[in-house]
Protein backbone atom coordinates (compact mmCIF):
# COMPACT_ATOMS: atom_id res chain seq x y z
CA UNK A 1 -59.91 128.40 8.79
CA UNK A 2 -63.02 130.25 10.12
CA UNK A 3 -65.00 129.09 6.80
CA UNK A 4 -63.91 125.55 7.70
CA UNK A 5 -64.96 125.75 11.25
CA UNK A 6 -68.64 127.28 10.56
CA UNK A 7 -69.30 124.88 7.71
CA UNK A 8 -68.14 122.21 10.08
CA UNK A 9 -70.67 123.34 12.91
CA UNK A 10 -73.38 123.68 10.52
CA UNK A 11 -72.89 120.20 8.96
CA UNK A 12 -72.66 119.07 12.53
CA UNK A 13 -76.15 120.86 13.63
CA UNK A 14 -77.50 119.56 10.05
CA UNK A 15 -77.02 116.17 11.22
CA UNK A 16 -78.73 116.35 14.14
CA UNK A 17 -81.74 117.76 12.81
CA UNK A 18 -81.32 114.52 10.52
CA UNK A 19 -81.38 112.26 13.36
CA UNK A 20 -83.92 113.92 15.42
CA UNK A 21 -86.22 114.54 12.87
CA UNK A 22 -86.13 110.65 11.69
CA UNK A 23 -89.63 109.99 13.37
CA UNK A 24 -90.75 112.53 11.54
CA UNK A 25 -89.79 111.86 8.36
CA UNK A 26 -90.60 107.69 9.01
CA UNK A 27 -93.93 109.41 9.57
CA UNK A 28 -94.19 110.89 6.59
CA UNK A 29 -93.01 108.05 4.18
CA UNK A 30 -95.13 105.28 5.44
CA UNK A 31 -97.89 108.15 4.57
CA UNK A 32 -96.74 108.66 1.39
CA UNK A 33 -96.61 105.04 0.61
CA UNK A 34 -100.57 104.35 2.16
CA UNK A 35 -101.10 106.87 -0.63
CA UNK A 36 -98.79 105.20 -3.07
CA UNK A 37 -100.82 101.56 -2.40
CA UNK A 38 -104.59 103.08 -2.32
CA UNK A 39 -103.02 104.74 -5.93
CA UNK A 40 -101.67 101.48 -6.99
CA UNK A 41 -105.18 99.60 -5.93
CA UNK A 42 -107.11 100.89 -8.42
CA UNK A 43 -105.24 98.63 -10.78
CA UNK A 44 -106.32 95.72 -8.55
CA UNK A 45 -104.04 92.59 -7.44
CA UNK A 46 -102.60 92.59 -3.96
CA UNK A 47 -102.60 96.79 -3.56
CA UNK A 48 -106.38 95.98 -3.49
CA UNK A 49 -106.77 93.43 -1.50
CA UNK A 50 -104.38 95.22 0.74
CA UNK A 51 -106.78 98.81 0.87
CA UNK A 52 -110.00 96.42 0.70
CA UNK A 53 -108.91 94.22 3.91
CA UNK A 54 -107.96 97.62 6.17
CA UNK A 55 -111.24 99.01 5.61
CA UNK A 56 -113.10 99.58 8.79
CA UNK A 57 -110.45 97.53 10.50
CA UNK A 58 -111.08 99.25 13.72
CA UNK A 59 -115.00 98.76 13.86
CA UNK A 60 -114.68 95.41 13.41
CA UNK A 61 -112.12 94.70 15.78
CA UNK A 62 -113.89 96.08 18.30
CA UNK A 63 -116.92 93.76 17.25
CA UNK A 64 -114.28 90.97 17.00
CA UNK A 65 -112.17 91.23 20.08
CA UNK A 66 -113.95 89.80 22.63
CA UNK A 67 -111.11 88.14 25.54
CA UNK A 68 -113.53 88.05 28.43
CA UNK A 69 -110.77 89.38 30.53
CA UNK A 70 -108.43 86.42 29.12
CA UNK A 71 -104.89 86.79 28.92
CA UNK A 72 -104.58 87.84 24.89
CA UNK A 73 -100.96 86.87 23.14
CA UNK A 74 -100.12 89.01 20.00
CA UNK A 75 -98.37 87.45 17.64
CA UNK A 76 -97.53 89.93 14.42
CA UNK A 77 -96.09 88.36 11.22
CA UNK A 78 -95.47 90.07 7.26
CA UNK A 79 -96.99 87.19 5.38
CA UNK A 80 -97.17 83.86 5.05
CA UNK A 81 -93.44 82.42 5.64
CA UNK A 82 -92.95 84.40 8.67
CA UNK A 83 -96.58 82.86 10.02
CA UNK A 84 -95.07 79.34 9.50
CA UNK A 85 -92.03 80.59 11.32
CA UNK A 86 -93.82 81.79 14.10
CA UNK A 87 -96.66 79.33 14.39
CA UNK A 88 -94.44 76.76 16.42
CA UNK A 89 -93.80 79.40 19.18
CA UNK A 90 -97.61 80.34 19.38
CA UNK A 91 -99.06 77.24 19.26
CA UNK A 92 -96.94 76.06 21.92
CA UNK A 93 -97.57 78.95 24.49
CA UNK A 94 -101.51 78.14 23.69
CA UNK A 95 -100.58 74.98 24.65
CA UNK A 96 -98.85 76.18 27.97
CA UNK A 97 -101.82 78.75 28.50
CA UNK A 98 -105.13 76.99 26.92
CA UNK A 99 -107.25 79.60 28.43
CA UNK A 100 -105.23 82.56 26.40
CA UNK A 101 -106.82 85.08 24.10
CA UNK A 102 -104.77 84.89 20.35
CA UNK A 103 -104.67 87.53 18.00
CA UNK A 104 -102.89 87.36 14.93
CA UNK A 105 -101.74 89.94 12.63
CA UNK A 106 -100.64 89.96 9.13
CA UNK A 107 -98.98 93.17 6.91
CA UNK A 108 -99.76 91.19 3.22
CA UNK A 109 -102.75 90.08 1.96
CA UNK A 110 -100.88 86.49 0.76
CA UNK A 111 -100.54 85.54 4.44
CA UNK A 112 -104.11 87.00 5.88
CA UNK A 113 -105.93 85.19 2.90
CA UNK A 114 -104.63 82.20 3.41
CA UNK A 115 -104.69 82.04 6.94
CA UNK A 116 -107.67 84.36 8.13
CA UNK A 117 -109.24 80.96 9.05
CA UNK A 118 -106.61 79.84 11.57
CA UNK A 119 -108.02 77.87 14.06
CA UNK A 120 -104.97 78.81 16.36
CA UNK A 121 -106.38 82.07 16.67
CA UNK A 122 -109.35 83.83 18.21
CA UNK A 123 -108.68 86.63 15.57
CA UNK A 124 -107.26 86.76 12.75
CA UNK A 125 -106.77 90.78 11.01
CA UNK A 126 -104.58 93.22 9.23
CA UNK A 127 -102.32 95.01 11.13
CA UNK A 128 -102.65 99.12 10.17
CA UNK A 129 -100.80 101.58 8.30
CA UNK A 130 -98.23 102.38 10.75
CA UNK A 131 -98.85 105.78 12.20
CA UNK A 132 -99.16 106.60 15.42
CA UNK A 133 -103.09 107.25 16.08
CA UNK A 134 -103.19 103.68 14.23
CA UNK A 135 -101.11 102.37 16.79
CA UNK A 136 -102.39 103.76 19.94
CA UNK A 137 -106.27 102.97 18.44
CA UNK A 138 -105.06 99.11 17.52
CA UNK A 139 -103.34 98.40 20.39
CA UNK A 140 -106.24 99.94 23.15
CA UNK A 141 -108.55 97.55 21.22
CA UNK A 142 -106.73 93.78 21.40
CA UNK A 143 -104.95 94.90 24.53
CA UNK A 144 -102.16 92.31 24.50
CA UNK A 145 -100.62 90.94 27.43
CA UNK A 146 -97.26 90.10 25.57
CA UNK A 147 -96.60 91.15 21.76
CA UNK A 148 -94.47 88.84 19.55
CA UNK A 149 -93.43 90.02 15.99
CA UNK A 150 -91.92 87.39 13.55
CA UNK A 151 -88.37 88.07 12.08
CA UNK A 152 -88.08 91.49 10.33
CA UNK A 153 -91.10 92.85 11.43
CA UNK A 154 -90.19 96.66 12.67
CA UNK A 155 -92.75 99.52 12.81
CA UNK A 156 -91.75 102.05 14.89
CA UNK A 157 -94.94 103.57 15.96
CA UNK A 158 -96.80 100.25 16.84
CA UNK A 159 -93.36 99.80 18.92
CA UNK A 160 -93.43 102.86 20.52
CA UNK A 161 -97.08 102.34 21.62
CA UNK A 162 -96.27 98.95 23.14
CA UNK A 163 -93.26 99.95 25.15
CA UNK A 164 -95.23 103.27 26.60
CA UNK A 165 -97.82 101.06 27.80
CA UNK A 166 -95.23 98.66 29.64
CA UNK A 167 -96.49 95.70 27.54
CA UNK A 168 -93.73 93.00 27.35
CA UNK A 169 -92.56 92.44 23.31
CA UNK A 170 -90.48 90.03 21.61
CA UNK A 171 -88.67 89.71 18.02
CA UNK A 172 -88.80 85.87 17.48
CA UNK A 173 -86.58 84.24 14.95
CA UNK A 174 -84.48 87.56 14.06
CA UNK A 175 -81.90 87.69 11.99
CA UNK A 176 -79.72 90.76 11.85
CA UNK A 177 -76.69 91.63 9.38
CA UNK A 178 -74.12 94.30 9.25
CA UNK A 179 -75.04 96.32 6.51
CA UNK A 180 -78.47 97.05 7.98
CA UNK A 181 -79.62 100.75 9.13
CA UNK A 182 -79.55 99.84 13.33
CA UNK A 183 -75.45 99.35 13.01
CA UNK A 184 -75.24 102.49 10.91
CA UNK A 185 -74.54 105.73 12.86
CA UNK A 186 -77.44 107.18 11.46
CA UNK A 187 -79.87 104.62 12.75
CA UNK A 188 -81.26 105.79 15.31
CA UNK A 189 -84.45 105.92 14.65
CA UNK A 190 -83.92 101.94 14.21
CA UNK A 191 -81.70 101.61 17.23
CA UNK A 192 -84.75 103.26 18.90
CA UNK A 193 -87.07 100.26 17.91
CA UNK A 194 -84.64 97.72 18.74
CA UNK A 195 -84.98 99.34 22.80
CA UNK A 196 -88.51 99.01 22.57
CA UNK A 197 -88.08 94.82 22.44
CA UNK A 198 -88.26 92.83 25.77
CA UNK A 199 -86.30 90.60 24.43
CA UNK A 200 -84.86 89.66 20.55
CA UNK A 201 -84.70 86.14 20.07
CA UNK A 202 -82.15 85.69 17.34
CA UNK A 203 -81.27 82.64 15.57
CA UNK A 204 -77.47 82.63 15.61
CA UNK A 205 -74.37 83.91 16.92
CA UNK A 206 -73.26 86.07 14.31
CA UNK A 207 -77.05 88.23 14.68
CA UNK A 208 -75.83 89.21 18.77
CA UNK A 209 -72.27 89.66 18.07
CA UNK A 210 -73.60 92.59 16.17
CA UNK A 211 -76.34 93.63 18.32
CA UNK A 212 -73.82 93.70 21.71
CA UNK A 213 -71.59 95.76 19.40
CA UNK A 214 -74.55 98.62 19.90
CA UNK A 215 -74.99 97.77 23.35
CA UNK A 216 -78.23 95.67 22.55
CA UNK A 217 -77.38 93.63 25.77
CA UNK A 218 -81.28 92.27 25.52
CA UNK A 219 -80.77 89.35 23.08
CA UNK A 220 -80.94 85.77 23.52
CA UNK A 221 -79.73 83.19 21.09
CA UNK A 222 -82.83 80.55 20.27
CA UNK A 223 -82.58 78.72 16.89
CA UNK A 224 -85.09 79.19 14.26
CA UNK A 225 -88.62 78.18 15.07
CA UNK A 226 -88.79 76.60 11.90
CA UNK A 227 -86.45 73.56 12.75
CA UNK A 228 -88.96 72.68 15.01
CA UNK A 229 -91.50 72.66 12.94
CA UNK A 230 -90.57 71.08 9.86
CA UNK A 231 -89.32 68.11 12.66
CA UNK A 232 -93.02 67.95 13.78
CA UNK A 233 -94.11 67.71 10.68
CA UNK A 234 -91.72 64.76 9.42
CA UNK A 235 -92.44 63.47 12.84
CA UNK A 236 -95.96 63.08 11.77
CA UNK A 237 -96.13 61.72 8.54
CA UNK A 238 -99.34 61.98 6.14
CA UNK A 239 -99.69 58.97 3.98
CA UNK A 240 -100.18 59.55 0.05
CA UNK A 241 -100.86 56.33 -1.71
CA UNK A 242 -100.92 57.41 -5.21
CA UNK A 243 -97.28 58.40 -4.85
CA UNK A 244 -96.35 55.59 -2.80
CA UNK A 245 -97.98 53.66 -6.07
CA UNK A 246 -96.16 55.52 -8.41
CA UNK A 247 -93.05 55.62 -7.41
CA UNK A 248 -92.84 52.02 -5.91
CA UNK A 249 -89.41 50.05 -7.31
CA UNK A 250 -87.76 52.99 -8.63
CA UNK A 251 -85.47 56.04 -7.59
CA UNK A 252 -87.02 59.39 -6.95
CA UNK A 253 -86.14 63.00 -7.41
CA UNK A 254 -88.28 65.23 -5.96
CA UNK A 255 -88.16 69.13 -7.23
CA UNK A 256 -90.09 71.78 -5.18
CA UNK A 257 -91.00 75.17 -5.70
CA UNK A 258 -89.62 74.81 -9.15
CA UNK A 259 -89.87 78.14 -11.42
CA UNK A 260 -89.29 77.75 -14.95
CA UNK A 261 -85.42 77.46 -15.22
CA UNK A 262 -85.68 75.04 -13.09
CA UNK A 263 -88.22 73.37 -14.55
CA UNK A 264 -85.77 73.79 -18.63
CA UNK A 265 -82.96 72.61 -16.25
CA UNK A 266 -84.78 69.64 -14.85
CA UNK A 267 -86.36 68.59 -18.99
CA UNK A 268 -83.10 68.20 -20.11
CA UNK A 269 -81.63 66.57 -17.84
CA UNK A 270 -84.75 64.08 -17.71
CA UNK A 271 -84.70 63.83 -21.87
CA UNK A 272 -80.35 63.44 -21.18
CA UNK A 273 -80.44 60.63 -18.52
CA UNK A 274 -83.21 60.38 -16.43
CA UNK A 275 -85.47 58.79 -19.07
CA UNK A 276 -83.27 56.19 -20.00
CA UNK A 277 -83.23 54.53 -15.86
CA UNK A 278 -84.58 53.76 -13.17
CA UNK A 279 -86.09 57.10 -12.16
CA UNK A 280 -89.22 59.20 -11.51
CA UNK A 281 -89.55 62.74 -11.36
CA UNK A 282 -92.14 64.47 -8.97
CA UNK A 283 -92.30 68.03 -9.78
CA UNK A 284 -94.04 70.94 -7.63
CA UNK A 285 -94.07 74.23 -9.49
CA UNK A 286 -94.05 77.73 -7.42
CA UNK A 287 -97.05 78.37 -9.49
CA UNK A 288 -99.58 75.83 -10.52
CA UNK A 289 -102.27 78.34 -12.51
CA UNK A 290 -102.97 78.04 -15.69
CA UNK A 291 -100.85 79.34 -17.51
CA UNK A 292 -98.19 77.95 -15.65
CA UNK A 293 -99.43 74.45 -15.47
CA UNK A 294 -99.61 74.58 -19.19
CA UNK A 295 -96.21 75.43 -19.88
CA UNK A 296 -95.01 73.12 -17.31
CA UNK A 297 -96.62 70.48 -18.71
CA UNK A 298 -95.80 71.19 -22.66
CA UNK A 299 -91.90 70.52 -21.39
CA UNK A 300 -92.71 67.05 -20.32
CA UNK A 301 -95.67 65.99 -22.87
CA UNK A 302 -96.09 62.03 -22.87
CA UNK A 303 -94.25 61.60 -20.23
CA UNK A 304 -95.99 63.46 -17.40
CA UNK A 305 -99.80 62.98 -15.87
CA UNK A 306 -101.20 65.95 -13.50
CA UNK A 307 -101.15 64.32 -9.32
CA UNK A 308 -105.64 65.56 -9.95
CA UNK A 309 -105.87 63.07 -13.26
CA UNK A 310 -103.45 60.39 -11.65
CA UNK A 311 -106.15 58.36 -10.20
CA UNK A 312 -108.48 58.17 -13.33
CA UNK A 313 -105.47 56.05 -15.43
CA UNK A 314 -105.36 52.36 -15.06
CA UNK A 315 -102.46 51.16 -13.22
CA UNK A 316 -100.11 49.92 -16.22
CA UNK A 317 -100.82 53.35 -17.81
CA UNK A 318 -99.97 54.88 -14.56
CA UNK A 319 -97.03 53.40 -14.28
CA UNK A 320 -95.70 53.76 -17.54
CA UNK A 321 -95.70 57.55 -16.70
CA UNK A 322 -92.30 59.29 -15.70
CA UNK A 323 -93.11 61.93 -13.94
CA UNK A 324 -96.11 63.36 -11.44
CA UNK A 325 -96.67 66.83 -11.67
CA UNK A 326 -98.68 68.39 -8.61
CA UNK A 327 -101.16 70.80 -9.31
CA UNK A 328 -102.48 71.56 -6.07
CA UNK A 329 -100.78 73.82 -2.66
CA UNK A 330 -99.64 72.15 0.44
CA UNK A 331 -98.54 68.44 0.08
CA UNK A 332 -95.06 69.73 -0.39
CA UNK A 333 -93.31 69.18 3.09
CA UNK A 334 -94.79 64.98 2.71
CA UNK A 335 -93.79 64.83 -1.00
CA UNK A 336 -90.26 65.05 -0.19
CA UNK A 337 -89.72 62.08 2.43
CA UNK A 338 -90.62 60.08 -1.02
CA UNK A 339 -87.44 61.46 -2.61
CA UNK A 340 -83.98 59.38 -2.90
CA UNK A 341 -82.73 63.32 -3.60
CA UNK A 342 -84.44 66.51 -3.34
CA UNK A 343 -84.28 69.69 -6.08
CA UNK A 344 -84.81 72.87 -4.49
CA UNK A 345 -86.05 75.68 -6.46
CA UNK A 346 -85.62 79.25 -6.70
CA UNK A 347 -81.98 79.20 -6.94
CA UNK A 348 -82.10 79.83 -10.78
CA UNK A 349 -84.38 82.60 -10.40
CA UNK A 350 -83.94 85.08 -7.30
CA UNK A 351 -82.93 83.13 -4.75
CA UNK A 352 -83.74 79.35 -3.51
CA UNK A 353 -87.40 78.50 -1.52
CA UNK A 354 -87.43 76.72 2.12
CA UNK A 355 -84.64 73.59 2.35
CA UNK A 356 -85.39 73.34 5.82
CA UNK A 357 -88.86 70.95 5.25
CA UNK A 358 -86.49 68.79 2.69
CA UNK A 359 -83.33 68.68 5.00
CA UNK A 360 -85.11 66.87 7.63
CA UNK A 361 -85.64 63.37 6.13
CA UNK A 362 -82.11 62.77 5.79
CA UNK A 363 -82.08 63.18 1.53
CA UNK A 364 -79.62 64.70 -0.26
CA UNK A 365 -80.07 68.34 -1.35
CA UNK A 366 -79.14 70.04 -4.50
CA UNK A 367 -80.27 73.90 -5.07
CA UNK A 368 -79.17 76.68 -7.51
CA UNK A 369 -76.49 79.45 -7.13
CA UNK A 370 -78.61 81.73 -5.32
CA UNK A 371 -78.86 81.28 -2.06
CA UNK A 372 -76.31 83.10 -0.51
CA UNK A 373 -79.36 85.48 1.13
CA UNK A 374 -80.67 82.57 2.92
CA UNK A 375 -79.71 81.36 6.41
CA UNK A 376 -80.38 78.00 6.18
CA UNK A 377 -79.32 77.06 2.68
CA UNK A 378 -75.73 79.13 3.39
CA UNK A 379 -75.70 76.49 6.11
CA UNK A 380 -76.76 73.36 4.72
CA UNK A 381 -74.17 74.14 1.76
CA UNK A 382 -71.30 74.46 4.67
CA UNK A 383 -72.38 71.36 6.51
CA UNK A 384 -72.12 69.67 2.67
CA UNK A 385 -75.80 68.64 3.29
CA UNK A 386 -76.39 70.41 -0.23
CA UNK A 387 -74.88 70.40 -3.27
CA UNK A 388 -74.97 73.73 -5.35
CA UNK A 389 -75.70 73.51 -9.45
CA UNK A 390 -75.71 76.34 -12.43
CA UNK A 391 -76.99 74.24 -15.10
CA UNK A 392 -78.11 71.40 -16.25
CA UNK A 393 -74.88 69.60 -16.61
CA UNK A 394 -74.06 70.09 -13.12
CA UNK A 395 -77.35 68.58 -12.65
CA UNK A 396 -76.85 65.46 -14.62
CA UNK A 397 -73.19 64.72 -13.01
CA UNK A 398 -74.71 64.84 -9.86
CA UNK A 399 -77.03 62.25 -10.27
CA UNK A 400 -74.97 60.29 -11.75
CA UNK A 401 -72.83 60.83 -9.30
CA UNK A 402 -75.42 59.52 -7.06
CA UNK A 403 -75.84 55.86 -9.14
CA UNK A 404 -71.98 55.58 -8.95
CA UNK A 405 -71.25 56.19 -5.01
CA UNK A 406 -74.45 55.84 -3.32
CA UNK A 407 -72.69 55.64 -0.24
CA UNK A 408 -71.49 59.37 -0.76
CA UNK A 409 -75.42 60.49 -1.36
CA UNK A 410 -75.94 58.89 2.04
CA UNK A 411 -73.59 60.53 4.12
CA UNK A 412 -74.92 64.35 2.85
CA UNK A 413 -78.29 63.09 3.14
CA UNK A 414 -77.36 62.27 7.08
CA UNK A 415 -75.28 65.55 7.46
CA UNK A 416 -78.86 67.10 6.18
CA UNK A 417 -80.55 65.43 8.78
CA UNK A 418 -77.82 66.61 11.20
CA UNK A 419 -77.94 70.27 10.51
CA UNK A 420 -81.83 70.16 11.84
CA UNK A 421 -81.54 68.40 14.95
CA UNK A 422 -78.41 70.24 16.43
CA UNK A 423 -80.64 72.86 15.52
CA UNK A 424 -83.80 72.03 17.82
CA UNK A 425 -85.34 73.76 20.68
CA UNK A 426 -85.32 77.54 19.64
CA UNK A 427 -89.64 77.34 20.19
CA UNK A 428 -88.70 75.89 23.66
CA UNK A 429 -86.40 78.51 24.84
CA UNK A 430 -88.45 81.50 23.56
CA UNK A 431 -91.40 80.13 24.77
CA UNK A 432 -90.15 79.71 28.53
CA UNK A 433 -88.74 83.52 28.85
CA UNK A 434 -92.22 84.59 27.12
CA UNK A 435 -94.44 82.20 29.17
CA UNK A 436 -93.28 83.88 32.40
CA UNK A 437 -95.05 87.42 30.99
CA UNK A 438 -98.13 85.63 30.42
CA UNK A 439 -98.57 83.34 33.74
């Protein structure tokens, strides 16, 4: 009984070291993996671009930073989808403070490349390997007046320096599940950043259910910023008249984001059905390099002309063509308000891209099996706004489906459109309870 009662005490005192030491050993890992991604760099591809961008962050920041005594808003964000996330909540509070001072961060290289040119922002940089000197040192040379960080975005000691110097900070669009480390008993080194947040904006019910189970008593529920945006965006449409030529008179399926079982999915189901009606195709591969474009192409041959060698083919040859491959980034979010139904893709490979910037003209949605990891698409699938395949068979019934009830493809193209707007105004409320830090 004695043996039990010592090991018992010394598992007990074990743990504790555990939990006490966890800044410590978070210390030590995100050192060990700046080591692991200056190792990997040498290979090149993002590890390199990721070393290259950091170096001499700090001189030219302090080059860079110039607020003139200007309110400055921080806005931190991974990569490129949280940015896009975030973007409607900062570029409203510039709108409610013109005069601000906007800094914004990014972790990867695939969102600071493609937006270090934001016009949004007064600076545009790489946020630091997390470790506290790199904190303090970053955050005495922006000197925000509120910090915002987008979604998952949780480094302790860039935390830690914000709430010692009594700067307000916000998680915008969070989304928080059960099986994370800040509802386990040994999080508290995560429970500990969680404190450090003003406020944590989540986007639905389920995400402060769990945070008031840990006595998180600070969060506020404010849909995701992205309903808002992919509204403003529909609200605003951009005109493409070679599409609006090409697919004039006949029905449309749009596919986005397609990988290539999608793409094997979508040729036989074209070669099956779609050839022999009244349909066009308008396909956007994930990746349009060469390589890509090549193979994307070979599945199509005759059929298919490039959206860049569209406008060299005289109109009959134009419209003899089936189906409009794009082979350039960002036309996307119009392509789909072209669309009688929109294809999804992703869900074939590791898990389904952005339904959200479909959804919101009203079309009917179809997207692959996985997609369970996904907000959004877990809710447009409960709302019946989209329709789930595996293959192409599933494929081909539902668009037949589709020329047989046409009514039916209407009403989960409106239920789409539905599950957006009951979904608007999480930039507005976030914005509001921030605004008042700021003002």
């Amino acid at each position: 009984m004695k043996v039990l009662v010592v090991v018992f005490f010394v598992g007990v005192i074990a743990v504790l070291k555990l939990l006490f030491l966890q800044p410590l050993i978070y210390s030590v890992i995100v050192r060990i993996y700046g080591f692991g991604i200056r190792v990997a760099s040498i290979f090149g591809g993002k590890a390199r671009a990721w070393v290259k961008g950091r170096e001499n962050l700090f001189e030219r920041l302090q080059q860079q930073v110039q607020s003139g005594g200007r309110k400055t808003i921080w806005m931190h964000c991974a990569s490129l989808g949280e940015f896009e996330q975030g973007r409607p909540l900062l570029e409203t509070l510039k709108k409610q403070h013109p005069q601000a001072y906007i800094v914004l961060s990014f972790y990867s290289p695939s969102g600071f490349e493609v937006r270090k040119d934001y016009a949004g922002a007064d600076v545009v940089t790489y946020m630091p390997l997390d470790t506290a000197a790199n904190a303090s040192r970053f955050i005495d040379i922006i000197k925000p007046d509120v910090a915002i960080f987008v979604k998952y975005e949780f480094w302790y000691h860039h935390l830690k320096a914000l709430k010692s110097r009594n700067i307000p900070t916000y998680l915008a669009s969070g989304i928080f599940r059960k099986g994370q480390l800040f509802f386990k008993w040994y999080g508290r080194l995560h429970k500990d950043m969680l404190r450090c947040f003003t406020t944590l904006f989540v986007q639905e019910e389920g995400s402060l259910a769990l945070l008031e189970k840990i006595k998180m008593t600070h969060g506020v529920l404010a849909f995701d910023s992205r309903f808002d945006r992919v509204k403003e965006i529909a609200d605003k449409p951009v005109s493409i008249p070679l599409i609006a030529q090409f697919v004039e008179g006949f029905n449309v399926l749009v596919a986005g984001s397609t990988w290539p079982k999608d793409e094997r999915v979508l040729q036989r189901v074209f070669y099956k059905s779609l050839v022999f009606v009244n349909f066009k195709l308008i396909l956007a591969p994930h990746h349009i390099e060469g390589k890509w474009m090549q193979r994307t192409m070979k599945l199509f041959k005759k059929f298919s002309v490039k959206y860049s060698e569209a406008e060299k083919l005289p109109y009959e040859e134009l419209m003899a063509k089936r189906i409009m491959i794009i082979d350039n980034m960002g036309m996307l979010s119009q392509l789909y308000r072209y669309a009688d139904v929109n294809y999804i893709g992703g869900g074939l490979n590791k898990g389904v891209h952005n339904t959200l910037e479909a959804a919101v003209y009203g079309k009917p949605l179809i997207i692959g099996p996985r997609y369970k990891k996904f907000h959004e698409a877990v809710g447009l699938v409960k709302a019946n706004a989209a329709l789930v395949i595996t293959d192409a068979d599933d494929l081909l019934n539902r668009i037949n489906l589709m020329n047989q009830f046409p009514f039916v493809w209407k009403g989960v193209g409106i239920d789409a459109a539905k599950y957006v707007t009951d979904r608007l105004g999480g930039t507005e409320t976030m914005a509001d309870i921030i605004s008042k830090k700021i003002s």
